[in-house]
N, C-alpha and C. Protein backbone atom coordinates (compact mmCIF):
# COMPACT_ATOMS: atom_id res chain seq x y z
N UNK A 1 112.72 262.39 -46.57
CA UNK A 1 114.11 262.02 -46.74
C UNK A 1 114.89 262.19 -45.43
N UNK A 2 114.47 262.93 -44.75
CA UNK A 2 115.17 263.59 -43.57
C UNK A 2 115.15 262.46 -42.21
N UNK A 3 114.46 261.43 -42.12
CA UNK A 3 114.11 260.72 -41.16
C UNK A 3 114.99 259.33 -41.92
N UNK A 4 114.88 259.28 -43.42
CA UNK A 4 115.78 258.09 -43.99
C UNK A 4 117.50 258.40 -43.64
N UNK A 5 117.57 259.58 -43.76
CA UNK A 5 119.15 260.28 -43.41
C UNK A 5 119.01 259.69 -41.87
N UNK A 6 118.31 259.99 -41.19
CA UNK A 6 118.40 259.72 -39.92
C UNK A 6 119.12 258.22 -39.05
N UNK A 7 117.97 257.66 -40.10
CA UNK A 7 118.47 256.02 -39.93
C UNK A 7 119.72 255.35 -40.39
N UNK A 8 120.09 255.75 -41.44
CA UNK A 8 121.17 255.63 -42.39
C UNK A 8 122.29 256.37 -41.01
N UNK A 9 122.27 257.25 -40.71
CA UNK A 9 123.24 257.44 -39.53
C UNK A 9 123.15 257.02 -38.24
N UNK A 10 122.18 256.38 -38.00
CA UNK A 10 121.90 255.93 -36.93
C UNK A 10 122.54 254.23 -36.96
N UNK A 11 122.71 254.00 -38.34
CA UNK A 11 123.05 252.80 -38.52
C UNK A 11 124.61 252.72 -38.50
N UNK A 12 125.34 253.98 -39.57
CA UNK A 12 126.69 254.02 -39.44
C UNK A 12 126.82 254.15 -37.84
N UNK A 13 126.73 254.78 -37.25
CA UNK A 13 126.95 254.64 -35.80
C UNK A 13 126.81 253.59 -35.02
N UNK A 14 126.00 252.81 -35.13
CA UNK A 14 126.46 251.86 -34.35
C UNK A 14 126.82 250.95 -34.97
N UNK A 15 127.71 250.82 -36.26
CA UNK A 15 128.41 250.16 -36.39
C UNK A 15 129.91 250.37 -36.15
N UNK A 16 129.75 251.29 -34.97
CA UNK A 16 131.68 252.26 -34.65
C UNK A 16 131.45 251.48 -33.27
N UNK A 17 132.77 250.92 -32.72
CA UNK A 17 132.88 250.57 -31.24
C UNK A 17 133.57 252.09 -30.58
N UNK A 18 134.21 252.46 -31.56
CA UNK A 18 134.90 253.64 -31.15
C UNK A 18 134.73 255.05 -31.94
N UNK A 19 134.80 256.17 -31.31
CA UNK A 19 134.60 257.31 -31.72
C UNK A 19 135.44 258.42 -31.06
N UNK A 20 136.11 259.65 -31.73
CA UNK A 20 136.65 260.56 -31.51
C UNK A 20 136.05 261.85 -30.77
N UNK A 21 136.40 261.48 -29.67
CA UNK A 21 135.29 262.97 -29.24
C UNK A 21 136.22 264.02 -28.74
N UNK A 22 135.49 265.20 -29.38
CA UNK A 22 136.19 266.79 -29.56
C UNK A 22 135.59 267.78 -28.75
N UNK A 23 136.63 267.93 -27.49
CA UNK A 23 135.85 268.90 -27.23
C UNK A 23 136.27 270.50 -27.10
N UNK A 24 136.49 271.77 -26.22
CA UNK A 24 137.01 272.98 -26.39
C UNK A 24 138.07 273.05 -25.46
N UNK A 25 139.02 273.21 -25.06
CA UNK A 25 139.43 273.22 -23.89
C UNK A 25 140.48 274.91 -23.97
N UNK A 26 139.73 275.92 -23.86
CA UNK A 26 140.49 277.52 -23.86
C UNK A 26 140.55 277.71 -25.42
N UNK A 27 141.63 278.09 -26.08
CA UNK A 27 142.19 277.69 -27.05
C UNK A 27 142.45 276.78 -28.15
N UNK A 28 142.08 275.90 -27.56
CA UNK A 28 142.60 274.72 -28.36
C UNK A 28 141.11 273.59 -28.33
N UNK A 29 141.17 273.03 -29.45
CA UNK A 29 140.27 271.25 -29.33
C UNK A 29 141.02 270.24 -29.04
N UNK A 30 140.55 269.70 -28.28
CA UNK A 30 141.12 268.10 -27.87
C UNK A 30 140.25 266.74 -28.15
N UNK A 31 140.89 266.02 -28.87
CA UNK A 31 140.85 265.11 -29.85
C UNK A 31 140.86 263.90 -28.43
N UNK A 32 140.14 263.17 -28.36
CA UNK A 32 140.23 261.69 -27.55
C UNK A 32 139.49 260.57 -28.19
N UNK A 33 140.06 259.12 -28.55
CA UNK A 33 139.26 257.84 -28.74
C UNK A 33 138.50 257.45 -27.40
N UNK A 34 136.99 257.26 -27.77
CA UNK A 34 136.48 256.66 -26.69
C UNK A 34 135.52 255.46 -27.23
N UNK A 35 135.29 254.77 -26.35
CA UNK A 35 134.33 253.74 -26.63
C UNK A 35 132.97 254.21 -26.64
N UNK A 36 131.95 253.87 -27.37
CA UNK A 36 131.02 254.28 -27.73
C UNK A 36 130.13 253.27 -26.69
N UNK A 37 129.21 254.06 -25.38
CA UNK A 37 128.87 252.45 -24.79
C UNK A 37 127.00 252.67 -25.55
N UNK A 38 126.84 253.45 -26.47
CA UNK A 38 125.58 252.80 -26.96
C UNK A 38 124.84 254.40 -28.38
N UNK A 39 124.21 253.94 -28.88
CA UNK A 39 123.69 255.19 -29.73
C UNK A 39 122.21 254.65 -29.86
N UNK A 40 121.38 256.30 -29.83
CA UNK A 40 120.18 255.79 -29.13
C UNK A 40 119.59 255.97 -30.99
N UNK A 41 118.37 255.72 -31.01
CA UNK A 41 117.61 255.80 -32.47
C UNK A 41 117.55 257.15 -32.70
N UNK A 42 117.60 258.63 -31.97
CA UNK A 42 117.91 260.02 -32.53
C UNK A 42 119.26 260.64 -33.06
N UNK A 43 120.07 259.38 -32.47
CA UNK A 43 121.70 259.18 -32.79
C UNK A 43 122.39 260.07 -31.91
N UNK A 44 121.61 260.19 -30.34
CA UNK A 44 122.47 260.60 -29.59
C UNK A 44 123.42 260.00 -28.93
N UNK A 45 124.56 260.02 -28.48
CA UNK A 45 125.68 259.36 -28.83
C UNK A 45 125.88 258.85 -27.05
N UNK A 46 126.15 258.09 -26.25
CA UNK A 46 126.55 257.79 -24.90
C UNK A 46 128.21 257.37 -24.59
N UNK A 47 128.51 258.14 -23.86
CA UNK A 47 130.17 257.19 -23.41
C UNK A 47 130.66 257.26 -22.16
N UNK A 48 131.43 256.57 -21.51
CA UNK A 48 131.74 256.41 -19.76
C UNK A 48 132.89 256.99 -20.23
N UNK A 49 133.21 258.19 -18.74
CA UNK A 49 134.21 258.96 -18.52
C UNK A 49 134.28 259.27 -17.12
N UNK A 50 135.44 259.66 -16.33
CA UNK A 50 135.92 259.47 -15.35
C UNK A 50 135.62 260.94 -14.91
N UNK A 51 135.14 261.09 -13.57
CA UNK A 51 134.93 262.50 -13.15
C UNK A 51 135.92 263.54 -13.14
N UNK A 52 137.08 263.41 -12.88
CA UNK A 52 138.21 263.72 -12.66
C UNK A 52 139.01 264.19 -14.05
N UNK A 53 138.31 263.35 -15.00
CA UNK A 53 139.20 263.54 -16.80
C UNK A 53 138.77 265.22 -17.24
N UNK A 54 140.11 265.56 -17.71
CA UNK A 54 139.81 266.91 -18.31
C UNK A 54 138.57 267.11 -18.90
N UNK A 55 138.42 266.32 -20.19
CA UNK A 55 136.96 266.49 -20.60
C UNK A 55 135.90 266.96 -20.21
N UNK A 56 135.76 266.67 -18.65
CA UNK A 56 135.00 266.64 -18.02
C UNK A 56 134.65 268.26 -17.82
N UNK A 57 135.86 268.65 -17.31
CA UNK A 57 136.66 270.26 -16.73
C UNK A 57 135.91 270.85 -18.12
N UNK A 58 136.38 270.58 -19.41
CA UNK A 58 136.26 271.36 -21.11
C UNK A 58 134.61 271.46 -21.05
N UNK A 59 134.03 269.88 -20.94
CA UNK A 59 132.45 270.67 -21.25
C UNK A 59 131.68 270.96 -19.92
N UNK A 60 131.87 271.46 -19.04
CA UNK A 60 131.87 271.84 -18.00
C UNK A 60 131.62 273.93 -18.68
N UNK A 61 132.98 274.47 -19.19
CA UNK A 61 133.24 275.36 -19.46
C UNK A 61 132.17 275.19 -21.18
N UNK A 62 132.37 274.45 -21.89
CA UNK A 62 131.79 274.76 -23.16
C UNK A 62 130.91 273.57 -23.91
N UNK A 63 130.02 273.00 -23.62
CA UNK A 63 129.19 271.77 -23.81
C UNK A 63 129.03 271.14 -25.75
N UNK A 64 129.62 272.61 -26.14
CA UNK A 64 129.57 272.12 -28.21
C UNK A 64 130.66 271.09 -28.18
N UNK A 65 130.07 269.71 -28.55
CA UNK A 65 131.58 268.85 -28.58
C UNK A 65 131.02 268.53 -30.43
N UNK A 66 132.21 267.20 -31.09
CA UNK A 66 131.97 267.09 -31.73
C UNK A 66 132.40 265.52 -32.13
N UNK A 67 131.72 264.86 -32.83
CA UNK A 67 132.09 262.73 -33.09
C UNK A 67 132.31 262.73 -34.20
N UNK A 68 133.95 262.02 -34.18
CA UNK A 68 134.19 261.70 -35.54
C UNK A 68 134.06 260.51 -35.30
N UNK A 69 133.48 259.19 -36.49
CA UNK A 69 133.82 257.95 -36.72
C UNK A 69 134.37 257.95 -38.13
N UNK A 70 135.28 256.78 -37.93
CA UNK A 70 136.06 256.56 -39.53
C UNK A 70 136.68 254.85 -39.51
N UNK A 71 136.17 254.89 -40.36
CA UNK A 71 136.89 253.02 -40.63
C UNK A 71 137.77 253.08 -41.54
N UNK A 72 138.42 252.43 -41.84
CA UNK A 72 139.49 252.37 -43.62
C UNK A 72 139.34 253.40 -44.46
N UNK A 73 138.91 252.78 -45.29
CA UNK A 73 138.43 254.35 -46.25
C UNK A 73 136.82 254.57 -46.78
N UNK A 74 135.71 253.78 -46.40
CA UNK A 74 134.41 253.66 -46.82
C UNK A 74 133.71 254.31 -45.87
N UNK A 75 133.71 254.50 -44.53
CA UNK A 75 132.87 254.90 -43.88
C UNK A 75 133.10 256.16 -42.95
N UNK A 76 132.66 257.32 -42.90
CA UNK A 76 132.81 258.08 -42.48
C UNK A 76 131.81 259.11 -41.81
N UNK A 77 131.95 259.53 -40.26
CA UNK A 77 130.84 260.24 -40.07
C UNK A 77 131.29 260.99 -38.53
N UNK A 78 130.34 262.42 -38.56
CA UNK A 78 130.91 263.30 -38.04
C UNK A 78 129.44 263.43 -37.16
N UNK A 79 129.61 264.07 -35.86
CA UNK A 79 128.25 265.21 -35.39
C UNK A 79 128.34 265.75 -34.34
N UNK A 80 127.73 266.95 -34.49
CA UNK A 80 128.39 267.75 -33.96
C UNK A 80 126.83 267.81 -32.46
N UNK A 81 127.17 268.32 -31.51
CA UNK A 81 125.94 268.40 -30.76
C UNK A 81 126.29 269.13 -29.30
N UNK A 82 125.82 268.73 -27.95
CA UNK A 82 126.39 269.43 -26.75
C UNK A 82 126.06 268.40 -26.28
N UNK A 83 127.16 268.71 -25.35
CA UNK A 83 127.81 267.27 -24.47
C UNK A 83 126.82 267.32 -22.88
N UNK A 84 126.20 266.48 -22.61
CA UNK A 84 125.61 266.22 -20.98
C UNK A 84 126.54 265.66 -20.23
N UNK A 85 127.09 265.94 -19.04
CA UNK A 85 127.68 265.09 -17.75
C UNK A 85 126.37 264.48 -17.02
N UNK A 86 126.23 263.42 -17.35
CA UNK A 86 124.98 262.17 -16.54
C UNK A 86 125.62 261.18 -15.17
N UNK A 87 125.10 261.32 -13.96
CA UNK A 87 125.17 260.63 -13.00
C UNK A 87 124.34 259.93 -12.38
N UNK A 88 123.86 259.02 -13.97
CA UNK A 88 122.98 257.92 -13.17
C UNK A 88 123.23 256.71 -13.24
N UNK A 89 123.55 256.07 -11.84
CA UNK A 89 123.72 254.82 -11.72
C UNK A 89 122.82 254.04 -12.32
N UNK A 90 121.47 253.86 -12.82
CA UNK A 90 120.75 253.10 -13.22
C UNK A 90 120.77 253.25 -14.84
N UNK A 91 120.89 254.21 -15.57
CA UNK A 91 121.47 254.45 -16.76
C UNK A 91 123.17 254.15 -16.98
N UNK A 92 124.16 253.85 -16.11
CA UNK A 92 125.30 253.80 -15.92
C UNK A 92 124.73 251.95 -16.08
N UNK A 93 123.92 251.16 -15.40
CA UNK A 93 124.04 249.72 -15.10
C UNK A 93 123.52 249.13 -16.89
N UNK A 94 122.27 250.07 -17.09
CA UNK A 94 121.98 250.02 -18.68
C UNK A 94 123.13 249.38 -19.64
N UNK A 95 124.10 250.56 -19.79
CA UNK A 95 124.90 250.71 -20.32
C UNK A 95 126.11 249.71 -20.39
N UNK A 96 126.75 249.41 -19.43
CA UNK A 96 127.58 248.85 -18.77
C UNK A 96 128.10 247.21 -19.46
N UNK A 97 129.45 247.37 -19.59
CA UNK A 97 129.67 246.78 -20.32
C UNK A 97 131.16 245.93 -19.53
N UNK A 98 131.78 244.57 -19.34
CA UNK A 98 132.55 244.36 -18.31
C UNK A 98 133.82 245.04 -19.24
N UNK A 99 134.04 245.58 -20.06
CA UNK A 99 135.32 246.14 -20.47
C UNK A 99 135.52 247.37 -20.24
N UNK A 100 134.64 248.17 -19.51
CA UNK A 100 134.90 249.12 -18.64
C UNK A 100 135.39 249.16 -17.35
N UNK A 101 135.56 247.89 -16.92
CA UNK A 101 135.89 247.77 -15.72
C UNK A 101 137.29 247.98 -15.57
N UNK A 102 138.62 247.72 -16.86
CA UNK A 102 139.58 248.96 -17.14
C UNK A 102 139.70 249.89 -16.29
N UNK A 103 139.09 250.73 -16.26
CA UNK A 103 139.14 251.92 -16.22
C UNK A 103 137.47 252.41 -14.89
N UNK A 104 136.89 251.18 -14.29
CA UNK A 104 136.24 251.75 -13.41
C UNK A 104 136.35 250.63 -12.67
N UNK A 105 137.69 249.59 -11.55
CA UNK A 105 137.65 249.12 -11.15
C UNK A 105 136.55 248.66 -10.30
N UNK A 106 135.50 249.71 -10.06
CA UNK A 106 134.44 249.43 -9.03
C UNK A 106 133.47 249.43 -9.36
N UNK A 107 133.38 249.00 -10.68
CA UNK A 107 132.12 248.91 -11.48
C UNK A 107 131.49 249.82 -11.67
N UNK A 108 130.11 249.57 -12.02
CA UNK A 108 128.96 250.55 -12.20
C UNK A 108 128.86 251.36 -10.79
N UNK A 109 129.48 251.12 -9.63
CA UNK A 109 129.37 252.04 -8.77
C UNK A 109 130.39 252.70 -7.89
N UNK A 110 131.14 253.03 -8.65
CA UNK A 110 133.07 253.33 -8.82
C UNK A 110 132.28 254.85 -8.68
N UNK A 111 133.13 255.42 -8.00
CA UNK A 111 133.01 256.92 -7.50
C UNK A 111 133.05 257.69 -8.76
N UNK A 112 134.38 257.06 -9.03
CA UNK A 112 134.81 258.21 -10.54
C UNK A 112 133.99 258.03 -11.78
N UNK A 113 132.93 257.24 -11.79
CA UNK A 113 132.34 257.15 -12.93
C UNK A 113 131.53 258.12 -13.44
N UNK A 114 131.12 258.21 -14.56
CA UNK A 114 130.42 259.53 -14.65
C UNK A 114 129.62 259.30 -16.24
N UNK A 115 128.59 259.39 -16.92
CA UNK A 115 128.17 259.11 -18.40
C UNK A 115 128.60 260.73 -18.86
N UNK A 116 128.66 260.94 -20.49
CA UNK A 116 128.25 261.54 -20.82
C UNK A 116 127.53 261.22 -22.27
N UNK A 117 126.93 261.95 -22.31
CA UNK A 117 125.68 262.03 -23.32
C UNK A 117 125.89 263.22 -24.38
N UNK A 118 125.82 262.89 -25.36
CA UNK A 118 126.13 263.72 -26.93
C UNK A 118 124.44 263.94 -27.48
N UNK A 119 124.22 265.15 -27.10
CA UNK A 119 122.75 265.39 -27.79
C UNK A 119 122.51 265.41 -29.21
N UNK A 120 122.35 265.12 -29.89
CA UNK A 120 122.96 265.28 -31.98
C UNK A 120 122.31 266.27 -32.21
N UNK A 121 122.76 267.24 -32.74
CA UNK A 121 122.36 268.59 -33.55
C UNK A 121 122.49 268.55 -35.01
N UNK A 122 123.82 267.71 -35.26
CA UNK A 122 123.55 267.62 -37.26
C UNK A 122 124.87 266.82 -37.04
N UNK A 123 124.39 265.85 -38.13
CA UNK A 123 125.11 264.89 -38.52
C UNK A 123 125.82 264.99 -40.19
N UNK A 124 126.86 264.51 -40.70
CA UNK A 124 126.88 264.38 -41.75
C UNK A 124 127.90 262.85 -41.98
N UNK A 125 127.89 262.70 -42.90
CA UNK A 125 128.67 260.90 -43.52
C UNK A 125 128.49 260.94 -44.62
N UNK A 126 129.50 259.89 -44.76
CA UNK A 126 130.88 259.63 -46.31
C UNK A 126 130.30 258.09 -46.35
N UNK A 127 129.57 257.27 -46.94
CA UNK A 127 129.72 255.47 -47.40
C UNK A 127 129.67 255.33 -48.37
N UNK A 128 130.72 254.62 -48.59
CA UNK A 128 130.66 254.23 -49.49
C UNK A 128 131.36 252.29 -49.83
N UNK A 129 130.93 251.72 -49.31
CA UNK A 129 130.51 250.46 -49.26
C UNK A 129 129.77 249.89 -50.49
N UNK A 130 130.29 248.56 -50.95
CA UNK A 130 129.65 247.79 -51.40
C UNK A 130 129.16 248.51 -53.05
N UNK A 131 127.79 248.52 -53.26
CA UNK A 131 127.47 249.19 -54.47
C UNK A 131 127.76 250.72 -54.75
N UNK A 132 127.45 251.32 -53.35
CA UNK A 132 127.61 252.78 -53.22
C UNK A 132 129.35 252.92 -53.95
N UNK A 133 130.00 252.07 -53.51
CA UNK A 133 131.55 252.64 -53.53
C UNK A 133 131.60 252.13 -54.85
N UNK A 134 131.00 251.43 -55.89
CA UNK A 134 131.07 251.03 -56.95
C UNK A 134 130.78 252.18 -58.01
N UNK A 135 129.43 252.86 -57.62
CA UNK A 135 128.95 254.12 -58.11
C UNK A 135 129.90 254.96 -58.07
N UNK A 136 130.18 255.54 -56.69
CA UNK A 136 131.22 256.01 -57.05
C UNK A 136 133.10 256.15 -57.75
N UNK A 137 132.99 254.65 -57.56
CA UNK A 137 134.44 254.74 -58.66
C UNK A 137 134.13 255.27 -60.18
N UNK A 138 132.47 254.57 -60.23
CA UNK A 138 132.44 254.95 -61.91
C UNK A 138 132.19 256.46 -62.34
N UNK A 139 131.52 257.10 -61.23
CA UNK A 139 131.22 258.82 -61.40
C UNK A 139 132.65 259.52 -61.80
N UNK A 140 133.61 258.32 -60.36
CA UNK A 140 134.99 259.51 -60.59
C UNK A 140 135.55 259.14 -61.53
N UNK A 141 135.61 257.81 -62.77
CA UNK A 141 136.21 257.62 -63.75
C UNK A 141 135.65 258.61 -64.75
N UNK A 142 134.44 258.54 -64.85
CA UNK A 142 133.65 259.37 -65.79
C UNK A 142 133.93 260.93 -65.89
N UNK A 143 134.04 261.28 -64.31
CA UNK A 143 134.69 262.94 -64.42
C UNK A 143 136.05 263.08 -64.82
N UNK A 144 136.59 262.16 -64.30
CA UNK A 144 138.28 262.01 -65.00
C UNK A 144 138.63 262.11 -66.37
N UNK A 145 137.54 261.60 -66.83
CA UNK A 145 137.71 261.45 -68.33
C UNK A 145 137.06 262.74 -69.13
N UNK A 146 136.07 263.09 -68.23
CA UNK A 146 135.42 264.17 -68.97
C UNK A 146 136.31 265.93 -68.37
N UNK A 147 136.79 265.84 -67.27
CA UNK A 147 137.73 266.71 -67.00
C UNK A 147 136.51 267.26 -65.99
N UNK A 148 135.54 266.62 -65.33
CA UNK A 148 134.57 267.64 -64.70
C UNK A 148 134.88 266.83 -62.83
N UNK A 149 133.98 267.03 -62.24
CA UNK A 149 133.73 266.40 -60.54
C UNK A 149 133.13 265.20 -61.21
N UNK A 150 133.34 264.58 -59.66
CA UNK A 150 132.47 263.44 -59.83
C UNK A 150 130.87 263.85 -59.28
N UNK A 151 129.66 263.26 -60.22
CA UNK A 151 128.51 263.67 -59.17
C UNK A 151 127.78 262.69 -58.59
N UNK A 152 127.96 263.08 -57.57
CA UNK A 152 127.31 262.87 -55.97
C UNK A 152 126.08 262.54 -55.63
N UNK A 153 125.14 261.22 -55.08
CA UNK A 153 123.98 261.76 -55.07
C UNK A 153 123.70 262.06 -53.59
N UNK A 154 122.67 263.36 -53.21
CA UNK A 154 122.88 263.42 -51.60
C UNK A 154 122.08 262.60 -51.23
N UNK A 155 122.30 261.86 -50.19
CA UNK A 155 121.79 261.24 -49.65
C UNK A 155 122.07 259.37 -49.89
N UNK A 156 122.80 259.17 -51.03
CA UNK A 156 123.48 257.85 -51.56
C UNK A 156 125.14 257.50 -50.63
N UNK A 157 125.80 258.54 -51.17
CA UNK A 157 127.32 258.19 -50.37
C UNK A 157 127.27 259.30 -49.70
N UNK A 158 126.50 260.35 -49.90
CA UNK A 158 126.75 261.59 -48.43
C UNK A 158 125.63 261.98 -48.45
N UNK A 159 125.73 262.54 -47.29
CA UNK A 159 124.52 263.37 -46.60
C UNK A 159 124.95 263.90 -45.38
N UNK A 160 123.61 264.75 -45.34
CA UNK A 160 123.93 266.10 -44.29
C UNK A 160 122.75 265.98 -43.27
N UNK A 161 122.19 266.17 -42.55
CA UNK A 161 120.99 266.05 -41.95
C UNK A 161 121.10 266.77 -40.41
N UNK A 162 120.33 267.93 -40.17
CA UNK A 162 119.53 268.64 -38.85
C UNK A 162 119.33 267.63 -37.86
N UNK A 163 119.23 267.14 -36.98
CA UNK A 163 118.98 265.91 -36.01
C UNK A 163 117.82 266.65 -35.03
N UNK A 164 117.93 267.78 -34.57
CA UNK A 164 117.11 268.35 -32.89
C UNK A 164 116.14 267.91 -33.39
């Protein structure tokens, strides 16, 4: 089951262009949208960031970050892992996408560029799409009526899954 969880998140993920990445900064978490420039089949997560961006400074000091994705209200998914600072131009050209050029006027070989890399440690997600979200309207009518929860199956609209 553990390798079907796998895929099943490997799939919600790359169906996100964008993702929330969390990282420590002293005191506090800081919340940023970034573009997702790719998710590999272990569902480790890749994104271009600027050498200079705080982020950079936060997992520098503390590498536990954490990815939220969320669409409307069906899809949802979190993971938590430690963040890599990557400086490779040839993994940077991989990647590379011309709507980064935003934000790295000098392309793939712009000073300030910099990857980082989200190692996945554990994942968890919310779908509920299509039949899944059907199941579940009828669980939660059924508990409504019966005065109980709705039940869940793991691994249908949620799941939890170890990734290392």
């Amino acid at each position: 089951m553990a390798e079907d969880q796998v895929q099943i998140i490997h799939e919600l993920l790359s169906d996100f262009d964008t993702a929330m990445l969390v990282t420590h900064g002293g005191d506090f978490a800081h919340a940023r949208p970034m573009a997702i420039a790719s998710v590999e089949p272990n569902c480790d997560v890749w994104f271009f960031t600027g050498r200079s961006s705080p982020k950079v400074h936060e997992i520098h000091d503390d590498d536990r970050v954490l990815v939220v994705c969320q669409d409307e209200h069906s899809r949802y998914v979190t993971l938590s892992g430690r963040a890599e600072l990557v400086a490779e131009r040839e993994k940077a050209r991989q990647l590379w996408s011309d709507s980064y050029k935003a934000w790295f006027p000098g392309g793939v070989d712009d000073p300030e560029l910099l990857l980082i890399r989200v190692h996945a440690e554990e994942a968890e997600y919310f779908d509920t799409r299509g039949l899944k979200g059907l199941r579940y309207l009828f669980e939660a009518a059924k508990a409504r009526a019966r005065g109980t929860r709705p039940e869940i199956k793991e691994g249908e609209q949620h799941g939890r899954v170890t990734l290392e």
